[in-house]
C-alpha atoms as a PDB file:
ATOM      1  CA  UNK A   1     -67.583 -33.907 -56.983  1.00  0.00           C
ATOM      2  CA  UNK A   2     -67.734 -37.165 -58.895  1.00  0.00           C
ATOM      3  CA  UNK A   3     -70.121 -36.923 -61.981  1.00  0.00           C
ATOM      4  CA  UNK A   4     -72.866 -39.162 -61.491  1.00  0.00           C
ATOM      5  CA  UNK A   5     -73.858 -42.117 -63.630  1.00  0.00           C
ATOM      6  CA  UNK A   6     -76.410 -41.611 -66.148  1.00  0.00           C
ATOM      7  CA  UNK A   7     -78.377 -44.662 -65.076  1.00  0.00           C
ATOM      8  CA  UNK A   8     -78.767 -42.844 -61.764  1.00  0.00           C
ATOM      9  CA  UNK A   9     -80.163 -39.734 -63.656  1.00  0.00           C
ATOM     10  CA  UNK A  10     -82.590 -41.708 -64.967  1.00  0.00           C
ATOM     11  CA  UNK A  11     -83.695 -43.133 -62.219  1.00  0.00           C
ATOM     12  CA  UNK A  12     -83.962 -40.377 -60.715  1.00  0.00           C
ATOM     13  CA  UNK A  13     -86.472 -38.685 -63.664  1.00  0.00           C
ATOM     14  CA  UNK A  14     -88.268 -41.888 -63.424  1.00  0.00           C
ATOM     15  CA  UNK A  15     -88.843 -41.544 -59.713  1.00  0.00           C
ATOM     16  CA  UNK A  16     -89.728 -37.633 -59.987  1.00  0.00           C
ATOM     17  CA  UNK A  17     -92.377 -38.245 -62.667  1.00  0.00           C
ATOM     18  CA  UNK A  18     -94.063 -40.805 -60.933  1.00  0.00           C
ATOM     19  CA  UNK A  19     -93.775 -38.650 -57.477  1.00  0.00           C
ATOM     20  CA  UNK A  20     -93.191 -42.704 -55.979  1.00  0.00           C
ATOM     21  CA  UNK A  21     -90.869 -45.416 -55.366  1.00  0.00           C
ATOM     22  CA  UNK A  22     -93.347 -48.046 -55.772  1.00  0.00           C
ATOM     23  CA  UNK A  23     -94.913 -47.178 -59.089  1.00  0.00           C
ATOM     24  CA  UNK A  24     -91.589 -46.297 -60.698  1.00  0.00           C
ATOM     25  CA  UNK A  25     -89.718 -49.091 -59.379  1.00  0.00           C
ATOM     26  CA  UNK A  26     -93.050 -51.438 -60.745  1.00  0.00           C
ATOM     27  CA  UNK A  27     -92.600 -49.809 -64.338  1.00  0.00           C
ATOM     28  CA  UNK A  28     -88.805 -50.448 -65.010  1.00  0.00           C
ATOM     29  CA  UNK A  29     -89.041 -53.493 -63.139  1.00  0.00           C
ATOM     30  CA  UNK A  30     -87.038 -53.319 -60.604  1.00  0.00           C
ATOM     31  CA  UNK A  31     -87.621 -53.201 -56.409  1.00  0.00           C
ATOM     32  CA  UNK A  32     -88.631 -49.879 -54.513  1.00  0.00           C
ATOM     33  CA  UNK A  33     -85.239 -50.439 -52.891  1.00  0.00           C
ATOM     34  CA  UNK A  34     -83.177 -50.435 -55.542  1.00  0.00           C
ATOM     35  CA  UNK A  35     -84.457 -47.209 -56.916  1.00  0.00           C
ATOM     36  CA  UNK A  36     -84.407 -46.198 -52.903  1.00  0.00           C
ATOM     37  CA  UNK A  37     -80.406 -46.815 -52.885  1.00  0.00           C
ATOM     38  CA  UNK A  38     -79.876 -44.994 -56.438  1.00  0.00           C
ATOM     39  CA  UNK A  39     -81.728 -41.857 -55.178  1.00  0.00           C
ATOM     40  CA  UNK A  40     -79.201 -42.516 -51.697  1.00  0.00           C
ATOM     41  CA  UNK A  41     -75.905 -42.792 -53.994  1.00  0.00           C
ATOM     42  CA  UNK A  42     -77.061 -40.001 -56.213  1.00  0.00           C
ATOM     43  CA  UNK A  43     -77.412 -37.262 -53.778  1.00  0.00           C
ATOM     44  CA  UNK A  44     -74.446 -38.303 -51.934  1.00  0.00           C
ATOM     45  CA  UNK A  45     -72.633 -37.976 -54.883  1.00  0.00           C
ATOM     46  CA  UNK A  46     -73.792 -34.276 -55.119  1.00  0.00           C
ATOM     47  CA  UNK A  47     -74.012 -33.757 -51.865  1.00  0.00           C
ATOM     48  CA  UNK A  48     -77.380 -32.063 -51.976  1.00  0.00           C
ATOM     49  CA  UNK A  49     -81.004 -33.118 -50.987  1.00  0.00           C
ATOM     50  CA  UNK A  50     -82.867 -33.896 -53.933  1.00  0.00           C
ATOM     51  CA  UNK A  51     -85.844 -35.519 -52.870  1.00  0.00           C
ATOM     52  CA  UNK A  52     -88.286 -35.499 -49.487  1.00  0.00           C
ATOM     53  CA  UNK A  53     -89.585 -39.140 -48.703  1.00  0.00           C
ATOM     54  CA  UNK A  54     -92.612 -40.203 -46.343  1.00  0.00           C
ATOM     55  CA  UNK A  55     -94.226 -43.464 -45.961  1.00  0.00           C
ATOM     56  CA  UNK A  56     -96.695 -42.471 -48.150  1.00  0.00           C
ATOM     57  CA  UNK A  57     -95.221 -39.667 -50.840  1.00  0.00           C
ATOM     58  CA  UNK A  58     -91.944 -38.017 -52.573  1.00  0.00           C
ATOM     59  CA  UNK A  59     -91.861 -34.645 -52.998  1.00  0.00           C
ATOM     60  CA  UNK A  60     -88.949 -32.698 -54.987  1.00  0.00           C
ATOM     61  CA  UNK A  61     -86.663 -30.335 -53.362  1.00  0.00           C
ATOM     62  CA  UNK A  62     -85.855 -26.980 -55.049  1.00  0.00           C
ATOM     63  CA  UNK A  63     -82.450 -28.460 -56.184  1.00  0.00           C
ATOM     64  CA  UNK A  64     -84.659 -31.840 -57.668  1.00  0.00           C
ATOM     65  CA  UNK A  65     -87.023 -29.947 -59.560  1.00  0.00           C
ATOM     66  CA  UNK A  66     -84.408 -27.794 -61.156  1.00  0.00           C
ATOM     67  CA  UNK A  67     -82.285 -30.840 -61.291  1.00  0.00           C
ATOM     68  CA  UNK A  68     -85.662 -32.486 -62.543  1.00  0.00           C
ATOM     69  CA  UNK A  69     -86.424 -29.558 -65.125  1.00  0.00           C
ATOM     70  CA  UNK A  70     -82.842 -29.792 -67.260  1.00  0.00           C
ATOM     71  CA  UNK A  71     -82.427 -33.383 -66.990  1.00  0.00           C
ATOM     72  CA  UNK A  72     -86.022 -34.655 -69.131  1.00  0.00           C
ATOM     73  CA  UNK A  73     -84.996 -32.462 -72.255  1.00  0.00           C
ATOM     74  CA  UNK A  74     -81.256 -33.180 -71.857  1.00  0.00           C
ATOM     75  CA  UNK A  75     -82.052 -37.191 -71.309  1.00  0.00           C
ATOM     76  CA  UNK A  76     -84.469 -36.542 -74.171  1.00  0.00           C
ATOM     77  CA  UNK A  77     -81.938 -35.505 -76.049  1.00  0.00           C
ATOM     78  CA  UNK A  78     -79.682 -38.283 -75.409  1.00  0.00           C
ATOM     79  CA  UNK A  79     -82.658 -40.677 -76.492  1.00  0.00           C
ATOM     80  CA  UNK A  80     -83.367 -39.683 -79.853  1.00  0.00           C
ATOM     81  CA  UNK A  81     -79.283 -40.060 -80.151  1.00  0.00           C
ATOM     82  CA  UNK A  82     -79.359 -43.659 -79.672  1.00  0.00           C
ATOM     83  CA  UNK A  83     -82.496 -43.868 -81.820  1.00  0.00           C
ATOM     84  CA  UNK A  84     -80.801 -42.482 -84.793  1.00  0.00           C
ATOM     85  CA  UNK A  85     -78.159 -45.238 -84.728  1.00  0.00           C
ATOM     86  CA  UNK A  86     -81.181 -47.681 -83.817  1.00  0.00           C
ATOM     87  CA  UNK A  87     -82.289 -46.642 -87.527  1.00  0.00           C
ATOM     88  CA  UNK A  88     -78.959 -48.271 -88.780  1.00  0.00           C
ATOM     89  CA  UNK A  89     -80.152 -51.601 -87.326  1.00  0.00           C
ATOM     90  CA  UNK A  90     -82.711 -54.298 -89.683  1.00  0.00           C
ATOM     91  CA  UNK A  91     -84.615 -54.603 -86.645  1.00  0.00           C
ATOM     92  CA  UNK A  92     -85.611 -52.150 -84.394  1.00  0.00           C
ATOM     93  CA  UNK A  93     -84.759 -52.696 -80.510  1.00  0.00           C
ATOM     94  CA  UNK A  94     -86.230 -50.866 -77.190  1.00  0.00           C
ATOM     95  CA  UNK A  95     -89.371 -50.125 -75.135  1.00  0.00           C
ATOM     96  CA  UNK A  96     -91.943 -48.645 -76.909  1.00  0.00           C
ATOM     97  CA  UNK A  97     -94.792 -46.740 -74.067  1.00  0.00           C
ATOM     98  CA  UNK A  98     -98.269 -46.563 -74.748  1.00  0.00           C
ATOM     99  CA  UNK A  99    -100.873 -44.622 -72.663  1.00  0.00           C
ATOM    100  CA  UNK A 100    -104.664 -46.060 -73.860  1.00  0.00           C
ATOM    101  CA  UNK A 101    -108.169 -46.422 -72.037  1.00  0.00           C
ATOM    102  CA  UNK A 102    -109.166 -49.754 -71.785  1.00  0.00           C
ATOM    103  CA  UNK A 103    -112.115 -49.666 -74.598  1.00  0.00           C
ATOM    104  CA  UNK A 104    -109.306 -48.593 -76.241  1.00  0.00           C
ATOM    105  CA  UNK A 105    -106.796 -51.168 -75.110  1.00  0.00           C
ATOM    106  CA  UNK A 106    -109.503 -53.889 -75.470  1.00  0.00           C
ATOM    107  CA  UNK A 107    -111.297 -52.954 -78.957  1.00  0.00           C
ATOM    108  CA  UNK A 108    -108.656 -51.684 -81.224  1.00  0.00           C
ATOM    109  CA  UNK A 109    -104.929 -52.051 -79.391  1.00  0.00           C
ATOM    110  CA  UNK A 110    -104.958 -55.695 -78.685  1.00  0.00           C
ATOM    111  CA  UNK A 111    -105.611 -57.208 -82.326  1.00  0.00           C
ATOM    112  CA  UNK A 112    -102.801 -55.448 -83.373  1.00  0.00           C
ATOM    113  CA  UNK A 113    -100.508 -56.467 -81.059  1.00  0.00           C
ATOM    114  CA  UNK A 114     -99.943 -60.123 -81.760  1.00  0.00           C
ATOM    115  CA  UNK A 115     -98.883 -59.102 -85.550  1.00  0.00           C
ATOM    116  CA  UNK A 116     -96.628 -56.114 -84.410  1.00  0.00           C
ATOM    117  CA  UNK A 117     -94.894 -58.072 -81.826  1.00  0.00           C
ATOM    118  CA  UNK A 118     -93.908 -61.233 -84.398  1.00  0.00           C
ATOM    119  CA  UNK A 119     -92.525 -58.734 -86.970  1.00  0.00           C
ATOM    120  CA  UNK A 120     -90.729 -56.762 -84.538  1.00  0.00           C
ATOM    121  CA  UNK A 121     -89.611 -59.420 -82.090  1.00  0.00           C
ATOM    122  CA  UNK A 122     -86.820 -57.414 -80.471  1.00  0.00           C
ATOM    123  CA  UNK A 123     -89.274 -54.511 -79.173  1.00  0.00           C
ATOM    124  CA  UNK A 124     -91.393 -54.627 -75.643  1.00  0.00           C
ATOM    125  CA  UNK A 125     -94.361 -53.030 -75.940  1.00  0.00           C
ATOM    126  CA  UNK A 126     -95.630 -51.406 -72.464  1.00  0.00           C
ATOM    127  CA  UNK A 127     -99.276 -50.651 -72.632  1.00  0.00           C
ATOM    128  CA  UNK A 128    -100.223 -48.404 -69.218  1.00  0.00           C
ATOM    129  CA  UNK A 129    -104.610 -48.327 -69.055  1.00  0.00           C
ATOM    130  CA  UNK A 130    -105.362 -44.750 -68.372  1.00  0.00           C
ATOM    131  CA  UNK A 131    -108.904 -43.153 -68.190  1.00  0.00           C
ATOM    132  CA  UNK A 132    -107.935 -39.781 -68.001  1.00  0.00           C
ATOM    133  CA  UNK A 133    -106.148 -37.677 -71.131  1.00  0.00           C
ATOM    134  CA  UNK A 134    -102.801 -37.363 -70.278  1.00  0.00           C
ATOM    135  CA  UNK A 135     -99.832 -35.538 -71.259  1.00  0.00           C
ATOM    136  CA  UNK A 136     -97.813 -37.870 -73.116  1.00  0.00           C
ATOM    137  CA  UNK A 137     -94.517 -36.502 -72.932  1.00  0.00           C
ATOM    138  CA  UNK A 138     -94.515 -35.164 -69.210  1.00  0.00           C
ATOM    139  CA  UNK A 139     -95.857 -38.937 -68.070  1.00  0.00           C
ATOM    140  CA  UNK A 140     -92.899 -40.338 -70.076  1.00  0.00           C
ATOM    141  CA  UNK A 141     -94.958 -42.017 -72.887  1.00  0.00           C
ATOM    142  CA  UNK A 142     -94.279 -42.271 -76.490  1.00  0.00           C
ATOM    143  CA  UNK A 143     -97.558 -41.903 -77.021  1.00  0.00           C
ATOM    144  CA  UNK A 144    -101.319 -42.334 -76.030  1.00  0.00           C
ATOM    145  CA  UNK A 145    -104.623 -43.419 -77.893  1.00  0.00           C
ATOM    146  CA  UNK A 146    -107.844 -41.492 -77.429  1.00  0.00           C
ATOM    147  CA  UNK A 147    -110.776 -40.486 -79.562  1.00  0.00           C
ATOM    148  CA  UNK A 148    -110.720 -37.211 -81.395  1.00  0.00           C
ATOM    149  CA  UNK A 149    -112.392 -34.927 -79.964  1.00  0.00           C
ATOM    150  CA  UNK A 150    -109.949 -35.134 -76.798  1.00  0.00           C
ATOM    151  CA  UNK A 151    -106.900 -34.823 -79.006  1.00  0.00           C
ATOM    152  CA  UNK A 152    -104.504 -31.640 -78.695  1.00  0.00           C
ATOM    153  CA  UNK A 153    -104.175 -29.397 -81.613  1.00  0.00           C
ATOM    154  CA  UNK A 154    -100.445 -30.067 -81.418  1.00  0.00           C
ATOM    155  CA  UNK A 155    -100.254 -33.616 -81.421  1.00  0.00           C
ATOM    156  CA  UNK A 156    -100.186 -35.978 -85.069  1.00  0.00           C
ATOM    157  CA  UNK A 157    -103.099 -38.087 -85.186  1.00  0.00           C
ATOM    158  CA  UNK A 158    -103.334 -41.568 -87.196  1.00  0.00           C
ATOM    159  CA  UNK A 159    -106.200 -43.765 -86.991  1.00  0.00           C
ATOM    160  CA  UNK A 160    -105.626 -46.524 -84.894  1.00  0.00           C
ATOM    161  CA  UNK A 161    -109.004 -48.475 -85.506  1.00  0.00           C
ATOM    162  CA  UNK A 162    -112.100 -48.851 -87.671  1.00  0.00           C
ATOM    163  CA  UNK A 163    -115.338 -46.656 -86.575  1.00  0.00           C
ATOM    164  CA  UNK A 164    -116.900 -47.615 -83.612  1.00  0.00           C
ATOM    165  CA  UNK A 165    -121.062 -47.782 -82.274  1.00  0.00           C
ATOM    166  CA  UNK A 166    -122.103 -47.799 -78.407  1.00  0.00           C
ATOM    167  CA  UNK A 167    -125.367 -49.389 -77.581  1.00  0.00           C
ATOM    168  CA  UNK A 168    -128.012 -49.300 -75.470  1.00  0.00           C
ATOM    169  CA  UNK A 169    -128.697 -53.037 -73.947  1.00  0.00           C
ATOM    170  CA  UNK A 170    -130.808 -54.744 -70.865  1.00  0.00           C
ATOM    171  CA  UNK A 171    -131.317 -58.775 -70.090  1.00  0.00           C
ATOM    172  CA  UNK A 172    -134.588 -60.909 -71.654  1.00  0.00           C
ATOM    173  CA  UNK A 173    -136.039 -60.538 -68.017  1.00  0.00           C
ATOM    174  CA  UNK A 174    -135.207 -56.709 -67.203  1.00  0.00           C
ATOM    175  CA  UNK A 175    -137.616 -56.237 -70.293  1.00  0.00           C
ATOM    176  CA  UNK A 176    -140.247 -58.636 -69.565  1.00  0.00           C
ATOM    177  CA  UNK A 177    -140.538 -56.695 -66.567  1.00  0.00           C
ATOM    178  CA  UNK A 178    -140.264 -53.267 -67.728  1.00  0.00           C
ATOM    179  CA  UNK A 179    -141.148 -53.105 -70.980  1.00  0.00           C
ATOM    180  CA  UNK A 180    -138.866 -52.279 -74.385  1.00  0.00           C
ATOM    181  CA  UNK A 181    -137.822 -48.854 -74.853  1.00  0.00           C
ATOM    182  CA  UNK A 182    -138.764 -47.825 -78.835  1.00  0.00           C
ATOM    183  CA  UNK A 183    -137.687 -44.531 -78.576  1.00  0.00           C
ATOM    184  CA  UNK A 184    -134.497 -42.884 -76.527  1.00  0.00           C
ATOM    185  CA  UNK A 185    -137.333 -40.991 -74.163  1.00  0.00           C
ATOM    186  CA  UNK A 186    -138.536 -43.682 -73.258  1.00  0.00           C
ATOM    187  CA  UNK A 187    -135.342 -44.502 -71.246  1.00  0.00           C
ATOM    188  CA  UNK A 188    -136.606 -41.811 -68.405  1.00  0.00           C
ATOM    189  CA  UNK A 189    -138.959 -44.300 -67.388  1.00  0.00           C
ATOM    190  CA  UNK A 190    -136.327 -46.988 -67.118  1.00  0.00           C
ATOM    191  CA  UNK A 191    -133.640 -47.832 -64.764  1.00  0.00           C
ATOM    192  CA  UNK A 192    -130.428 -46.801 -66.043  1.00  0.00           C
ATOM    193  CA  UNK A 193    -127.105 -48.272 -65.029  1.00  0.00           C
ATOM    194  CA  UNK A 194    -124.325 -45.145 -65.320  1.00  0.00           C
ATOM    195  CA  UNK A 195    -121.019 -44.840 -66.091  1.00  0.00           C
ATOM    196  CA  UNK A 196    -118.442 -42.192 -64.084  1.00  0.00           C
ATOM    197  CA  UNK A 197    -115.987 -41.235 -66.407  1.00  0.00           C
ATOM    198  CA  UNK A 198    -112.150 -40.470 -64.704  1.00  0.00           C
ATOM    199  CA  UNK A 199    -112.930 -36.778 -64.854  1.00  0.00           C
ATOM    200  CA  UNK A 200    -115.604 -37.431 -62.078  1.00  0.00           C
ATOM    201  CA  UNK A 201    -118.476 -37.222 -64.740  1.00  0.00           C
ATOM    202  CA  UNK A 202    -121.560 -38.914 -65.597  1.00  0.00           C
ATOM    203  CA  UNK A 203    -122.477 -37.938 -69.155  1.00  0.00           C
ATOM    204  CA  UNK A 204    -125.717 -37.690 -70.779  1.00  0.00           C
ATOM    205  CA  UNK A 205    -126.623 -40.282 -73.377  1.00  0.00           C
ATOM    206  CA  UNK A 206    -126.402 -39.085 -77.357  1.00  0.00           C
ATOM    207  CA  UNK A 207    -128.303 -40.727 -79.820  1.00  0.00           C
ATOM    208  CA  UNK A 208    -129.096 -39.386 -83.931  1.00  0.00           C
ATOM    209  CA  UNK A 209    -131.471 -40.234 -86.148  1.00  0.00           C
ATOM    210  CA  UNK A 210    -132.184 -38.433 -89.038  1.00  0.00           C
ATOM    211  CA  UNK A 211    -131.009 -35.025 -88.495  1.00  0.00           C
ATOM    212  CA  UNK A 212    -132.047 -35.000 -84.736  1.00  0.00           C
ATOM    213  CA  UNK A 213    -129.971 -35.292 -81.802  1.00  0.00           C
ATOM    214  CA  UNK A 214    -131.027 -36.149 -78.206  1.00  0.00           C
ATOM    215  CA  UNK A 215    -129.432 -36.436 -75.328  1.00  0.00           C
ATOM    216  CA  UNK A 216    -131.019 -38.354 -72.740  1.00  0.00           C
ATOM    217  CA  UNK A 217    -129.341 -37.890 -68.356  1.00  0.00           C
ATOM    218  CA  UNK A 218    -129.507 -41.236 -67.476  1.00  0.00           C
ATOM    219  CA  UNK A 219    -130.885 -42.312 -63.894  1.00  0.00           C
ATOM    220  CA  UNK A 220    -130.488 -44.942 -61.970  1.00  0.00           C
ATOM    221  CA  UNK A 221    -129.525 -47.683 -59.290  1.00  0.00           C
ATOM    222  CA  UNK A 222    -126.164 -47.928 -60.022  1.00  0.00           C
ATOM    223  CA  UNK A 223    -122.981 -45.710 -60.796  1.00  0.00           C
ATOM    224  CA  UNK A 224    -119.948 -47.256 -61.885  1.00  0.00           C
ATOM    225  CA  UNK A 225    -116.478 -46.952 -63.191  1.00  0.00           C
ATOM    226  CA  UNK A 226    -116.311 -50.193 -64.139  1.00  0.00           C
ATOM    227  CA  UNK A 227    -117.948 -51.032 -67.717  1.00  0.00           C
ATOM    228  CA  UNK A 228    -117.787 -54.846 -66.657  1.00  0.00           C
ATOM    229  CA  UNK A 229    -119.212 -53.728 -63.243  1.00  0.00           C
ATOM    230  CA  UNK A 230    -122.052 -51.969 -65.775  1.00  0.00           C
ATOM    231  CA  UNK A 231    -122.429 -54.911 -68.153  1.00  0.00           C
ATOM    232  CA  UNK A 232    -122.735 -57.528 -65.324  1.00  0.00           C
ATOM    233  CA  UNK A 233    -125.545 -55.904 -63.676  1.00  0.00           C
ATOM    234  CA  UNK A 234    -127.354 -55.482 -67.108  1.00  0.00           C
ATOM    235  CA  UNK A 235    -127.263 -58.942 -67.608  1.00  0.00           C
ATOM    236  CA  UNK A 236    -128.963 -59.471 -63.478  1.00  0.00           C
ATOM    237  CA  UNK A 237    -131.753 -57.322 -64.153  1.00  0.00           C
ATOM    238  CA  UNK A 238    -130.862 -54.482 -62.638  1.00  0.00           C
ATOM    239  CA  UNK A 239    -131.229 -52.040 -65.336  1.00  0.00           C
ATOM    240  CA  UNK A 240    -130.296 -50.454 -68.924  1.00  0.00           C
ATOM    241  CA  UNK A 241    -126.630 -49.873 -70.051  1.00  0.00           C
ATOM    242  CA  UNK A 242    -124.806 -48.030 -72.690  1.00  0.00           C
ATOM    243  CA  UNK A 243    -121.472 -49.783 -74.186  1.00  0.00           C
ATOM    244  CA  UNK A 244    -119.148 -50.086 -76.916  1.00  0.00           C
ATOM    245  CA  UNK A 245    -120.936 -52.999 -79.901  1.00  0.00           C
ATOM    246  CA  UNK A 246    -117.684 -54.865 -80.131  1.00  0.00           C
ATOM    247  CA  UNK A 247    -117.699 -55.373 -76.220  1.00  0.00           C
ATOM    248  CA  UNK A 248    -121.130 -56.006 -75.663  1.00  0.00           C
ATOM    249  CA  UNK A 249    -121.536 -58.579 -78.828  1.00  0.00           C
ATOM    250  CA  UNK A 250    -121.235 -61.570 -77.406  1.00  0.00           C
ATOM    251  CA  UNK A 251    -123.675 -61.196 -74.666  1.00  0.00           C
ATOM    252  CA  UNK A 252    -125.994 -60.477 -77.821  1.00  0.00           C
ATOM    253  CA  UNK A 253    -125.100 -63.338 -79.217  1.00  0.00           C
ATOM    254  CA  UNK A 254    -125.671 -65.900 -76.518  1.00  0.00           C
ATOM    255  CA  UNK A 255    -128.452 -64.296 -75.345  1.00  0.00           C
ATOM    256  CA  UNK A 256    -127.819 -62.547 -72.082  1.00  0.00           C
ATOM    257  CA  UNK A 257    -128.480 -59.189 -73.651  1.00  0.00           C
ATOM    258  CA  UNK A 258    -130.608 -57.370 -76.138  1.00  0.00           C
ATOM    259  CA  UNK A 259    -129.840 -54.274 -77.975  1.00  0.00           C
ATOM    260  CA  UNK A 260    -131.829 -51.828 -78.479  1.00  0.00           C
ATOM    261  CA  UNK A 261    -132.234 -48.261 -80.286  1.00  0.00           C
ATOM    262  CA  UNK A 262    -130.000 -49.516 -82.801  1.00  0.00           C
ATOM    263  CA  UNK A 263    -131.751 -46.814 -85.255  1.00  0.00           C
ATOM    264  CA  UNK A 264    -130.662 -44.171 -83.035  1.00  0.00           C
ATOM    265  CA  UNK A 265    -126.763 -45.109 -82.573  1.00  0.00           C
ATOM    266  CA  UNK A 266    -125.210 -44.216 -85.719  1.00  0.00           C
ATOM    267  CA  UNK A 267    -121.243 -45.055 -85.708  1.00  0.00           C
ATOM    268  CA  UNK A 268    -118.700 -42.453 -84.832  1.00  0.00           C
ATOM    269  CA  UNK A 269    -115.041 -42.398 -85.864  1.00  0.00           C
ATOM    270  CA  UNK A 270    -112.506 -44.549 -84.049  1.00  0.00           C
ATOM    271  CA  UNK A 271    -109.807 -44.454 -81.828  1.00  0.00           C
ATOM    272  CA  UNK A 272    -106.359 -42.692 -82.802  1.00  0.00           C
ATOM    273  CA  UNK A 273    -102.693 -43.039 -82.072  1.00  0.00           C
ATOM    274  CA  UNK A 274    -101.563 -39.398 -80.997  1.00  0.00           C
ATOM    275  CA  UNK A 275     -97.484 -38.569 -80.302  1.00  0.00           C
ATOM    276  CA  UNK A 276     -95.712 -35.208 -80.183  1.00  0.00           C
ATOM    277  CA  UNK A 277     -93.862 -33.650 -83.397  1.00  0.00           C
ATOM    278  CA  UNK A 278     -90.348 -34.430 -82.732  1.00  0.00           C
ATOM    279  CA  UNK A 279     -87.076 -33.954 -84.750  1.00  0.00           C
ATOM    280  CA  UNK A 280     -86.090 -37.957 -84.370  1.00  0.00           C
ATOM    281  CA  UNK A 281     -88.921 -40.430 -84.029  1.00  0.00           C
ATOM    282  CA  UNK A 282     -87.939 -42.899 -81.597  1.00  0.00           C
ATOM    283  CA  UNK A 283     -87.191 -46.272 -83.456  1.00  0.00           C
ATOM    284  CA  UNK A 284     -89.881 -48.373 -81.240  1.00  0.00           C
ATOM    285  CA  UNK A 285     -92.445 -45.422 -82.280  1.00  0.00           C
ATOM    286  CA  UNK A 286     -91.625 -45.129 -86.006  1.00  0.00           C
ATOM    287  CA  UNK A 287     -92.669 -49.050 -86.027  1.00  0.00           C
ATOM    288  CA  UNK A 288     -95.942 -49.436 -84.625  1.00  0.00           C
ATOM    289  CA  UNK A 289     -97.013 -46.235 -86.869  1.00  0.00           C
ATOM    290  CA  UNK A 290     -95.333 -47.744 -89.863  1.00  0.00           C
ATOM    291  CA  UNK A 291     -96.943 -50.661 -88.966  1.00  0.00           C
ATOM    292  CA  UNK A 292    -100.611 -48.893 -88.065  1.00  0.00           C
ATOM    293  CA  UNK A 293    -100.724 -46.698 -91.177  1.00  0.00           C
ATOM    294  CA  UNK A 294    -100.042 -50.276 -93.401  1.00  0.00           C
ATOM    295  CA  UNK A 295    -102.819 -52.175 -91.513  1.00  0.00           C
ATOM    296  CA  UNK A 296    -104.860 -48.984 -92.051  1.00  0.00           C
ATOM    297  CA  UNK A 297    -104.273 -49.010 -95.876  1.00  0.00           C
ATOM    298  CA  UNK A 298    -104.616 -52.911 -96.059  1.00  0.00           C
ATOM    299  CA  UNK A 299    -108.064 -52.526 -94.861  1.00  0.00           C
ATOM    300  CA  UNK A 300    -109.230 -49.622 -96.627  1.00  0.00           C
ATOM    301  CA  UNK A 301    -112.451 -49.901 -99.154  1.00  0.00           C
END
């Protein structure tokens, strides 16, 4: 039996992970096909079925998922390798894989971006928008971004943007014709606009204010996933929605919107960077949190 090519190894963890053809092939950028015709060549080459293909899904045989279950710590392996002689180079080189949400993406990810990418012009950055908490290391990440109280005891944490606010907002004429809430129960009476979070739920509404916490379950016409969905139909009237400040301020500023309960939304700590304890940092990796922690400290009171 001819040893197979490590290319086609990796292909074929890529393909495994992602349980499709499409969504791998669209991630290393490459065609369906080609990834198609390395799976072909690779189990030829062992002469064993590896995978079971439909129209619509891929499914591992028992020899691909034990196939599947050496090769991600063995390629692993072979990763941090190359990184270590990355760490010989000026400049690092390679892909670096980030899993954010899109507040997250949009509010703290994005600013940095333009900075990291001129001093490290040799890296690609991949940024994959994710709702749901996911495991970093299974979905082939370097790492994720998520707020704290959703991090894992066993990841490392570093602060990847200033503290945040949400807001409560409606439109000039949603108010004229319902009336200004002054207090959060208040918003019982009004027509909320909700948000469905990727876990399927549709939390209640926290504001503080001096030692008191409420939480108000908001009701309403509308349910969305969508926060632009959500913000859009604030500004038509249809009701009252909670967002990020940062996202919502310049429908503030131009008038569309008007905040409100600002005494009750107190800011909460931001965003962070969260990656796996590993023996060898990959090079792309040890950047961007080189370069976060020094943006951090720059910034610091």
């Amino acid at each position: 039996m001819a040893k197979p090519d490590l290319s086609l190894l990796d292909a074929f963890v890529a393909v495994a992970r992602q349980r499709s053809f499409r969504q791998s092939a669209k991630e290393r950028g490459v065609s369906a096909s080609t990834l198609s015709e390395a799976m072909r060549r690779l189990e030829e080459q062992l002469g064993v079925r590896l995978m079971n293909r439909t129209t619509r899904s891929v499914t591992l045989t028992e020899a691909g998922r034990r196939l599947f279950d050496r090769l991600v710590p063995a390629l692993s392996d072979v990763g941090e390798a190359l990184d270590e002689v990355n760490h010989f180079r000026d400049t690092p080189i390679g892909t670096l894989r980030l899993n954010v949400p899109t507040p997250v993406a949009r509010g703290a990810l994005a600013p940095l971006l333009p900075d990291f990418l001129a001093a490290y012009p040799e890296l690609t950055v991949e940024v994959h928008i994710d709702e749901r908490f996911v495991d970093v290391v299974e979905g082939g990440f370097d790492a994720g971004a998520r707020y704290g109280e959703s991090l894992a005891q066993d990841m490392i944490a570093v602060p990847l943007g200033p503290p945040q606010r949400y807001g409560v907002y409606a439109s000039p004429v949603y108010l004229a014709r319902r009336g200004t809430p002054c207090v959060p129960e208040d918003l019982l009476e009004h027509r909320c606009i909700c948000h469905r979070f990727a876990s399927g739920a549709v939390l209640p509404w926290e504001f503080e204010k001096d030692g008191r916490t409420l939480r108000i379950e908001p009701r309403g016409p509308l349910i969305s996933n969508s926060v632009d969905v959500e913000m859009r139909a604030a500004i038509d009237g249809i009701g009252v929605a909670m967002n990020f400040t940062d996202f919502a301020a310049p429908m503030v500023a131009d008038g569309r919107l008007v905040s409100l309960l600002e005494d009750w939304l107190p800011p909460f700590e931001g965003p962070f960077l969260y990656y796996p304890s590993r023996r060898h940092m990959p090079a792309a990796l040890r950047a961007f949190v080189d370069f976060v922690r020094a943006r951090n400290a720059s910034v610091r009171p």
